[in-house]
PDB file of N, CA and C in Angstrom:
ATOM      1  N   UNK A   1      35.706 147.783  85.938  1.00  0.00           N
ATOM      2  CA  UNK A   1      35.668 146.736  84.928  1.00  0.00           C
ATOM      3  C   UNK A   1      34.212 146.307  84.715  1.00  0.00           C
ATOM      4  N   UNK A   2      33.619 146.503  83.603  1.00  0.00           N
ATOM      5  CA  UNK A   2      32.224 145.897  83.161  1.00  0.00           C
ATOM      6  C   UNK A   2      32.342 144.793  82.828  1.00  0.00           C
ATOM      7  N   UNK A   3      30.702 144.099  83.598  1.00  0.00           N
ATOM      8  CA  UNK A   3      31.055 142.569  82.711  1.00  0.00           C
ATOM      9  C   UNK A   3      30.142 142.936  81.550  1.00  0.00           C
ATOM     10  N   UNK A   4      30.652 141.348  80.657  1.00  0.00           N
ATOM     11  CA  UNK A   4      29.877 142.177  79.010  1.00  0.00           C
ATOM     12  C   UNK A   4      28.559 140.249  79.422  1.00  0.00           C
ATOM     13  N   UNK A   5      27.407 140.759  78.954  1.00  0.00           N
ATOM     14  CA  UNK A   5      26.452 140.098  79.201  1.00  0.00           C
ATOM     15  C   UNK A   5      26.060 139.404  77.196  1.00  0.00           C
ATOM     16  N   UNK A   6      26.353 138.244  77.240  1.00  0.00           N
ATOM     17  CA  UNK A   6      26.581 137.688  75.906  1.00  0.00           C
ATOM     18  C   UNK A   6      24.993 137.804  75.510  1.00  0.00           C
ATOM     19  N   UNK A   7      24.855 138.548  74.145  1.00  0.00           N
ATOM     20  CA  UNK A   7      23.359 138.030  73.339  1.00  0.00           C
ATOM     21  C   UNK A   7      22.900 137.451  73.173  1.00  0.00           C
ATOM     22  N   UNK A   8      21.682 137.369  73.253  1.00  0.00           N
ATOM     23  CA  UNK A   8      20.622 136.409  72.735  1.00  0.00           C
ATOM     24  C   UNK A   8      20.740 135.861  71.712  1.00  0.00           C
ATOM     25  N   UNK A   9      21.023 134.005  71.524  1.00  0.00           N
ATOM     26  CA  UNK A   9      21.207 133.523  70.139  1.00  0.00           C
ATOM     27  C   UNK A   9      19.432 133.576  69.588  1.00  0.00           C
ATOM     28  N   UNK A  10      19.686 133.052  68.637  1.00  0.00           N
ATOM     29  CA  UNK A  10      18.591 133.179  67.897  1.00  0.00           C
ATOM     30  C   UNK A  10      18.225 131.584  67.363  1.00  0.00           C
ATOM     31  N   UNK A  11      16.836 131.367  66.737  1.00  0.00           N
ATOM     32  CA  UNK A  11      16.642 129.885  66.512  1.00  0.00           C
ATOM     33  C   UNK A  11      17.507 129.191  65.796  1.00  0.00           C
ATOM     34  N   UNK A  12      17.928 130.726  64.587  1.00  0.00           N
ATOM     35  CA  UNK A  12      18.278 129.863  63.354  1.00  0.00           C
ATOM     36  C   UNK A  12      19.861 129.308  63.613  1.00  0.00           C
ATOM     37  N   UNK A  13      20.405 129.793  64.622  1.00  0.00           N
ATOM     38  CA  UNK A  13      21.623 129.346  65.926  1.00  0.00           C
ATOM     39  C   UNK A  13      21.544 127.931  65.650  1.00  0.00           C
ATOM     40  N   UNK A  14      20.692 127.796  66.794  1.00  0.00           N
ATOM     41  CA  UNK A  14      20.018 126.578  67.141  1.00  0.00           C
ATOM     42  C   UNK A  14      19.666 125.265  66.391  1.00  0.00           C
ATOM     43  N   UNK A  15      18.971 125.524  65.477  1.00  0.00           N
ATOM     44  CA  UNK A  15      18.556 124.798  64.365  1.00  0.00           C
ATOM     45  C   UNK A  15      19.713 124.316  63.495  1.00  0.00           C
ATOM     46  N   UNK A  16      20.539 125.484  63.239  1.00  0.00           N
ATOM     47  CA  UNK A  16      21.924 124.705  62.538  1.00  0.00           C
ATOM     48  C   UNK A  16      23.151 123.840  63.177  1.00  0.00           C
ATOM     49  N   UNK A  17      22.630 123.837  64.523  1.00  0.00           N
ATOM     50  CA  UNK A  17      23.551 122.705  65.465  1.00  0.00           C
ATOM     51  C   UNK A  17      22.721 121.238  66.031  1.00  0.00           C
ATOM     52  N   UNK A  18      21.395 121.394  65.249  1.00  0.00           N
ATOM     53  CA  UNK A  18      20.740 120.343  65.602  1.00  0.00           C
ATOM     54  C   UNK A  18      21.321 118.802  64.534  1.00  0.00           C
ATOM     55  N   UNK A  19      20.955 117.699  65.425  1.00  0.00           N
ATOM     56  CA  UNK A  19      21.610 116.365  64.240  1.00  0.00           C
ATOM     57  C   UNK A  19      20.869 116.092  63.311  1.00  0.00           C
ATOM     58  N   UNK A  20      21.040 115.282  62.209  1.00  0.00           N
ATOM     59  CA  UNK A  20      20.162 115.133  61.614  1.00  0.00           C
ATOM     60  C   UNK A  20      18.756 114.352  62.177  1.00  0.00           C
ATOM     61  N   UNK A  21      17.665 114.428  61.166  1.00  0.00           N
ATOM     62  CA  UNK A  21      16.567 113.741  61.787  1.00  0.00           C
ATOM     63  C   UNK A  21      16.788 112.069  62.211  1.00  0.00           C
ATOM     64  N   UNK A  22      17.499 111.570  61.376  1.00  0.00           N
ATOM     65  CA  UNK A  22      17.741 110.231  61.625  1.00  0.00           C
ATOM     66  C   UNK A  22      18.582 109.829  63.284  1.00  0.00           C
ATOM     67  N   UNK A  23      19.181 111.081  63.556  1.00  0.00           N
ATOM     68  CA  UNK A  23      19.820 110.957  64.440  1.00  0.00           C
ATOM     69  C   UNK A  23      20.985 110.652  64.272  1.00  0.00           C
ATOM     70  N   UNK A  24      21.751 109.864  63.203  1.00  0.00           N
ATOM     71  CA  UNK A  24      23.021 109.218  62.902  1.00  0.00           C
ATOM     72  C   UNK A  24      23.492 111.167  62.191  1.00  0.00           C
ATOM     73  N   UNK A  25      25.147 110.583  62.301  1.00  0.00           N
ATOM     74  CA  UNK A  25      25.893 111.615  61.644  1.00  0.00           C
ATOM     75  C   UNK A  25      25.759 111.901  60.703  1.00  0.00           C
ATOM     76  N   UNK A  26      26.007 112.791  59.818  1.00  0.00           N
ATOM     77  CA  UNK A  26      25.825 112.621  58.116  1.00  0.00           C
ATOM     78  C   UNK A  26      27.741 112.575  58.162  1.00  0.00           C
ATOM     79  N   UNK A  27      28.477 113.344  59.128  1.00  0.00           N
ATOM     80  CA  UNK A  27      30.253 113.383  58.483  1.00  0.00           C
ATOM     81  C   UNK A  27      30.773 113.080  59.530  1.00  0.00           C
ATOM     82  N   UNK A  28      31.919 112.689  59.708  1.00  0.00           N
ATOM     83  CA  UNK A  28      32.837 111.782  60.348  1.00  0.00           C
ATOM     84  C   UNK A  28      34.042 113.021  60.179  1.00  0.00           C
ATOM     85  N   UNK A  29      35.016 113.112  61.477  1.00  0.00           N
ATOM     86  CA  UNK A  29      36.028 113.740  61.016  1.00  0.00           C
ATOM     87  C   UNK A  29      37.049 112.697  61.538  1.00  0.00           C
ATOM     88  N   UNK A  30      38.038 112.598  60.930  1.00  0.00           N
ATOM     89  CA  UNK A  30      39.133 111.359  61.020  1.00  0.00           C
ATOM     90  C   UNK A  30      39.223 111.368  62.269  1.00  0.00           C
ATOM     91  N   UNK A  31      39.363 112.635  63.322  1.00  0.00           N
ATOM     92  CA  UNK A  31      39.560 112.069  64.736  1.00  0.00           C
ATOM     93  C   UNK A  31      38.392 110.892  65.230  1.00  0.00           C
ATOM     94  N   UNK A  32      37.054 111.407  64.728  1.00  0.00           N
ATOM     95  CA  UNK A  32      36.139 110.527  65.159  1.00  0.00           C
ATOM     96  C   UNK A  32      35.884 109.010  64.577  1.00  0.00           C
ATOM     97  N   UNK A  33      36.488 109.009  63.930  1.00  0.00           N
ATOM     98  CA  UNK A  33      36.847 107.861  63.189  1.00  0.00           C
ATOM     99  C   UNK A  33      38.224 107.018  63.467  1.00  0.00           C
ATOM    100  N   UNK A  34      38.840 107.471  63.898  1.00  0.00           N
ATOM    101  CA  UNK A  34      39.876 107.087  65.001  1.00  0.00           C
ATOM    102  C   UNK A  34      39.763 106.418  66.283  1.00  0.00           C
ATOM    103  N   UNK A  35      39.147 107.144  66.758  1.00  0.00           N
ATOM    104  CA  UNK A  35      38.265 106.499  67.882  1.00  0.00           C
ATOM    105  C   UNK A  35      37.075 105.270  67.635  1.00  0.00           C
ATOM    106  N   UNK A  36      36.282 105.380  66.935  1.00  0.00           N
ATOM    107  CA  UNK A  36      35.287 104.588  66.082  1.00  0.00           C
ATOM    108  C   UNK A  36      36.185 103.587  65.752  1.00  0.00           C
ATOM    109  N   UNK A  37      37.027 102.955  65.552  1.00  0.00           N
ATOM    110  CA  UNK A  37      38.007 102.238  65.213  1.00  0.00           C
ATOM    111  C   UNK A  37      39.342 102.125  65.592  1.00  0.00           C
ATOM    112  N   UNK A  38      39.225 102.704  67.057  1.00  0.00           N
ATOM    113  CA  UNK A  38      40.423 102.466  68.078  1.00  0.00           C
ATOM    114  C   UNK A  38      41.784 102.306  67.384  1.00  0.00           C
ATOM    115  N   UNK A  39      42.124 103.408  66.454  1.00  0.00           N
ATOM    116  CA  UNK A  39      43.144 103.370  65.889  1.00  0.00           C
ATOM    117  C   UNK A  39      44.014 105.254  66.011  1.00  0.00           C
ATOM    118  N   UNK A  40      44.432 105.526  65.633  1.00  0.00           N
ATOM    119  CA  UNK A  40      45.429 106.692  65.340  1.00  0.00           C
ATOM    120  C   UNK A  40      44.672 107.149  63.815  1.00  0.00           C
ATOM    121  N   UNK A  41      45.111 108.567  63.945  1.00  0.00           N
ATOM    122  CA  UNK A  41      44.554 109.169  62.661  1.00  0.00           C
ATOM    123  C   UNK A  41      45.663 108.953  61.378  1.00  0.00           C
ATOM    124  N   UNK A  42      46.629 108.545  61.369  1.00  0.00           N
ATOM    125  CA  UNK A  42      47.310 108.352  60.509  1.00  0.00           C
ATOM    126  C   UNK A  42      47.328 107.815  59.777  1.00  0.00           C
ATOM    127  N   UNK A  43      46.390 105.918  60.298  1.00  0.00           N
ATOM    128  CA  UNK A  43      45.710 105.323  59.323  1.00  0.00           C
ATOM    129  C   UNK A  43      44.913 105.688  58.172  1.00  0.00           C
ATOM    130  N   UNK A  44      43.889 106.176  59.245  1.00  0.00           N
ATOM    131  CA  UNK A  44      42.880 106.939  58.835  1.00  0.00           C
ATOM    132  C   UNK A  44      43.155 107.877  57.239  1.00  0.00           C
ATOM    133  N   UNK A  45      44.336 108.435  57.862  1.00  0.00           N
ATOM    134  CA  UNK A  45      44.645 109.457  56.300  1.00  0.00           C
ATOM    135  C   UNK A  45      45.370 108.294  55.430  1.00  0.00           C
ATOM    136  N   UNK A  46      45.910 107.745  55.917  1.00  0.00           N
ATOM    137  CA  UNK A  46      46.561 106.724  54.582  1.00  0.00           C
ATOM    138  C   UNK A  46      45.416 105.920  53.836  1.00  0.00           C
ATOM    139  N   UNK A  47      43.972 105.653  54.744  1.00  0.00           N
ATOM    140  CA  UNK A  47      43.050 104.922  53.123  1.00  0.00           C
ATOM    141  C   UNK A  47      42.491 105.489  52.996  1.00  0.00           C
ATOM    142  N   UNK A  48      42.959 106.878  52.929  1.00  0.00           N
ATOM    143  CA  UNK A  48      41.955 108.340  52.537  1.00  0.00           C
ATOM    144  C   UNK A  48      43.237 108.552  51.555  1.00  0.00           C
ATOM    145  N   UNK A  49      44.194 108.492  51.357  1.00  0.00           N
ATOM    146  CA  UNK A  49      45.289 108.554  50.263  1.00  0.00           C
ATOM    147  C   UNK A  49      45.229 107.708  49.657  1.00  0.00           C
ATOM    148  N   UNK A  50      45.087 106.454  49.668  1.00  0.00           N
ATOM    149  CA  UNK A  50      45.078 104.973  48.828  1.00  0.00           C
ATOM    150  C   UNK A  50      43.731 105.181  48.369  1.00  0.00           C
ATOM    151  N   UNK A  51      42.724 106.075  48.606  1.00  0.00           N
ATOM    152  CA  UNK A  51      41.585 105.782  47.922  1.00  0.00           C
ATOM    153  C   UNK A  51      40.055 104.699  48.463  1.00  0.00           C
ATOM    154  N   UNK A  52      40.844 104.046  49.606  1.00  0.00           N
ATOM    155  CA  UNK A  52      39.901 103.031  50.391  1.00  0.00           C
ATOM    156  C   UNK A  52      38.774 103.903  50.781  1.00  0.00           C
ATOM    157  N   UNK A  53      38.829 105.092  51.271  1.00  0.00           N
ATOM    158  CA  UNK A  53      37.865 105.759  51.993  1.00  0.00           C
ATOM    159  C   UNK A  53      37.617 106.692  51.210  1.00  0.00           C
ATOM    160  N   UNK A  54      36.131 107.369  50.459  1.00  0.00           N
ATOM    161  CA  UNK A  54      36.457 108.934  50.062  1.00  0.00           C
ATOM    162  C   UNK A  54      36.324 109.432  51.292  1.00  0.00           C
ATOM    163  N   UNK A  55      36.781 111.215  50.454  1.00  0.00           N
ATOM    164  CA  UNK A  55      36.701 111.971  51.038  1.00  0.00           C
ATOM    165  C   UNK A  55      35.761 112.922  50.904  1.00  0.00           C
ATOM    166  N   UNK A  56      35.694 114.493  51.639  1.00  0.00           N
ATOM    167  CA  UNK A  56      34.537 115.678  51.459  1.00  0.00           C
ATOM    168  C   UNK A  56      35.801 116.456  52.077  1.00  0.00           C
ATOM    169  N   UNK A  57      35.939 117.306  51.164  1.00  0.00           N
ATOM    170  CA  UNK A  57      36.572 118.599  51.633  1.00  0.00           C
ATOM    171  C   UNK A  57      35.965 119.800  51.291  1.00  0.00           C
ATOM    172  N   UNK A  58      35.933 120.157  52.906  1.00  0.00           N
ATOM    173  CA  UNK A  58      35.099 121.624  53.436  1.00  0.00           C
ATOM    174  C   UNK A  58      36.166 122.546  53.563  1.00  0.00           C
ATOM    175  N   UNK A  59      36.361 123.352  52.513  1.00  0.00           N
ATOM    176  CA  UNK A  59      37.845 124.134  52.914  1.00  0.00           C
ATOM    177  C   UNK A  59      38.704 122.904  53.474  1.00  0.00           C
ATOM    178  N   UNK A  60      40.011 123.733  54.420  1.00  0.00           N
ATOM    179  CA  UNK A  60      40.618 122.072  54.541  1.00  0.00           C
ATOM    180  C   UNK A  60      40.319 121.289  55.326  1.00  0.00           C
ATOM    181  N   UNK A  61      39.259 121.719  55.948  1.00  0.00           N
ATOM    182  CA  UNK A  61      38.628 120.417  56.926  1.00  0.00           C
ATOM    183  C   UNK A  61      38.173 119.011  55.601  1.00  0.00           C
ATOM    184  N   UNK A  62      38.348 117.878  56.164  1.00  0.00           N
ATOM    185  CA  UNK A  62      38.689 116.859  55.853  1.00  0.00           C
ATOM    186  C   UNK A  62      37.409 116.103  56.438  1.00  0.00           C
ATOM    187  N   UNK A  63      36.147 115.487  55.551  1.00  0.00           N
ATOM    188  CA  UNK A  63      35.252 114.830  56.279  1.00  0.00           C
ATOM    189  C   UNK A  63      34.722 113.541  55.560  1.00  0.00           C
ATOM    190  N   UNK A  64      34.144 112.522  56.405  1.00  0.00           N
ATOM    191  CA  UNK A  64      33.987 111.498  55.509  1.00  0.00           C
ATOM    192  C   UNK A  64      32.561 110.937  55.550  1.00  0.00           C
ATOM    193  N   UNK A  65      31.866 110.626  54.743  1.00  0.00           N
ATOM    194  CA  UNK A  65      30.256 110.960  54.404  1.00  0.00           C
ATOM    195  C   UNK A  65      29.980 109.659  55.352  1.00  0.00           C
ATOM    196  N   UNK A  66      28.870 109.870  56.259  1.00  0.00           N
ATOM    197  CA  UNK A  66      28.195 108.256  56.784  1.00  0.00           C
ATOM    198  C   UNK A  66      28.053 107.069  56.146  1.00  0.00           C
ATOM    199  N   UNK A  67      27.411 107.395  54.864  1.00  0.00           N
ATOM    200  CA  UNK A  67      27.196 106.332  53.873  1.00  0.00           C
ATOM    201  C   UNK A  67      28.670 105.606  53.351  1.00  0.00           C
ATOM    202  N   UNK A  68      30.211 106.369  52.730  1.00  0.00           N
ATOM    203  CA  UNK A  68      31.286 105.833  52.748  1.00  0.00           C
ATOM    204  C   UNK A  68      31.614 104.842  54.085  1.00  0.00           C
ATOM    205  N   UNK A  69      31.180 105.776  55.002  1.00  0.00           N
ATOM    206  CA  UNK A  69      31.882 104.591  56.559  1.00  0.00           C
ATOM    207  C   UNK A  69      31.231 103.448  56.320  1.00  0.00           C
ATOM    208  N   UNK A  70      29.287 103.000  56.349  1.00  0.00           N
ATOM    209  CA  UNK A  70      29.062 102.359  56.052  1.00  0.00           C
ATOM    210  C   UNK A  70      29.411 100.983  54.750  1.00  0.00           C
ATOM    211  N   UNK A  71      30.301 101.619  53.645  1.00  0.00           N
ATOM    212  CA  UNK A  71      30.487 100.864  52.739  1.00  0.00           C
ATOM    213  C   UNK A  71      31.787 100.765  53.032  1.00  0.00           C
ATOM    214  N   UNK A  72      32.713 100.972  53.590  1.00  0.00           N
ATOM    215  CA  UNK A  72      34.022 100.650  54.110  1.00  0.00           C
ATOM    216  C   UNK A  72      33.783  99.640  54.791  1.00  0.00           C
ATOM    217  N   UNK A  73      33.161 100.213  55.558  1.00  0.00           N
ATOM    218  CA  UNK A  73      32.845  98.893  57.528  1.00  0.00           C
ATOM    219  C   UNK A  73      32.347  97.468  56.534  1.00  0.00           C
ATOM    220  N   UNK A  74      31.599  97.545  55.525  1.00  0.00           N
ATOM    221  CA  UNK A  74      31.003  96.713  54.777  1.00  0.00           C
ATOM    222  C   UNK A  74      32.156  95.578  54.084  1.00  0.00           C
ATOM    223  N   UNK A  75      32.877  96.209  53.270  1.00  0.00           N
ATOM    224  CA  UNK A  75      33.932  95.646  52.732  1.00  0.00           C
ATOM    225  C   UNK A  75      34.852  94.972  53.752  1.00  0.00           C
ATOM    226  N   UNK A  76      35.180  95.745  54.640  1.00  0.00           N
ATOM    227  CA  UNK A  76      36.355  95.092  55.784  1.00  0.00           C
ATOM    228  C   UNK A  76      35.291  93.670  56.111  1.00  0.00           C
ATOM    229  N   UNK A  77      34.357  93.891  56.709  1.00  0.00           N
ATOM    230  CA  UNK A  77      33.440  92.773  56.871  1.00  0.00           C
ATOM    231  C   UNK A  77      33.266  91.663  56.302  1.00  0.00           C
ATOM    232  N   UNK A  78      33.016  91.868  54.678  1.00  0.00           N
ATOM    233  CA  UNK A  78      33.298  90.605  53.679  1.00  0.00           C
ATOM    234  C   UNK A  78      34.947  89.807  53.386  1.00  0.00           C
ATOM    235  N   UNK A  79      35.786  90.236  54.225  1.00  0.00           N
ATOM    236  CA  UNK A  79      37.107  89.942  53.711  1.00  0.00           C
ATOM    237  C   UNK A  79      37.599  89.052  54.955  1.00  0.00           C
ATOM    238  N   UNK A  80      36.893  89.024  56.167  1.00  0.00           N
ATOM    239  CA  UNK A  80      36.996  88.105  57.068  1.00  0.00           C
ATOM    240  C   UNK A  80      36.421  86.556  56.847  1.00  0.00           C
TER     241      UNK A  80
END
């Protein structure tokens, strides 16, 4: 039995798993946003159906832009 010895990645690997410069996320995926708001993802998809939240669909991955979270978190904020 050979072992198989995995290749050398390369920068451009690398570079496309780096965060942005700001350091903050640019996309949110509802699980992480679930958590971020100690809730269940189910919510999550219901004010992504009502329209409260946009959306970004990557194929069917499902993502939600930093700047939307920010103007969500914003609104919930003014209503207290």
């Amino acid at each position: 039995m050979s072992i198989r010895v995995p290749k050398k990645t390369t920068a451009v690997a690398s570079r496309s798993l780096a965060p942005p410069p700001s350091g903050r996320k640019a996309f949110y995926t509802v699980a992480e946003l679930a958590l971020r708001w100690s809730l269940s993802q189910r919510p999550i998809r219901r004010l992504i159906e009502q329209g409260a939240i946009v959306e970004h669909r990557i194929g069917r991955a499902v993502r939600v832009s930093a700047a939307n979270v920010a103007l969500f978190e914003a609104r919930c904020a003014q209503d207290l």
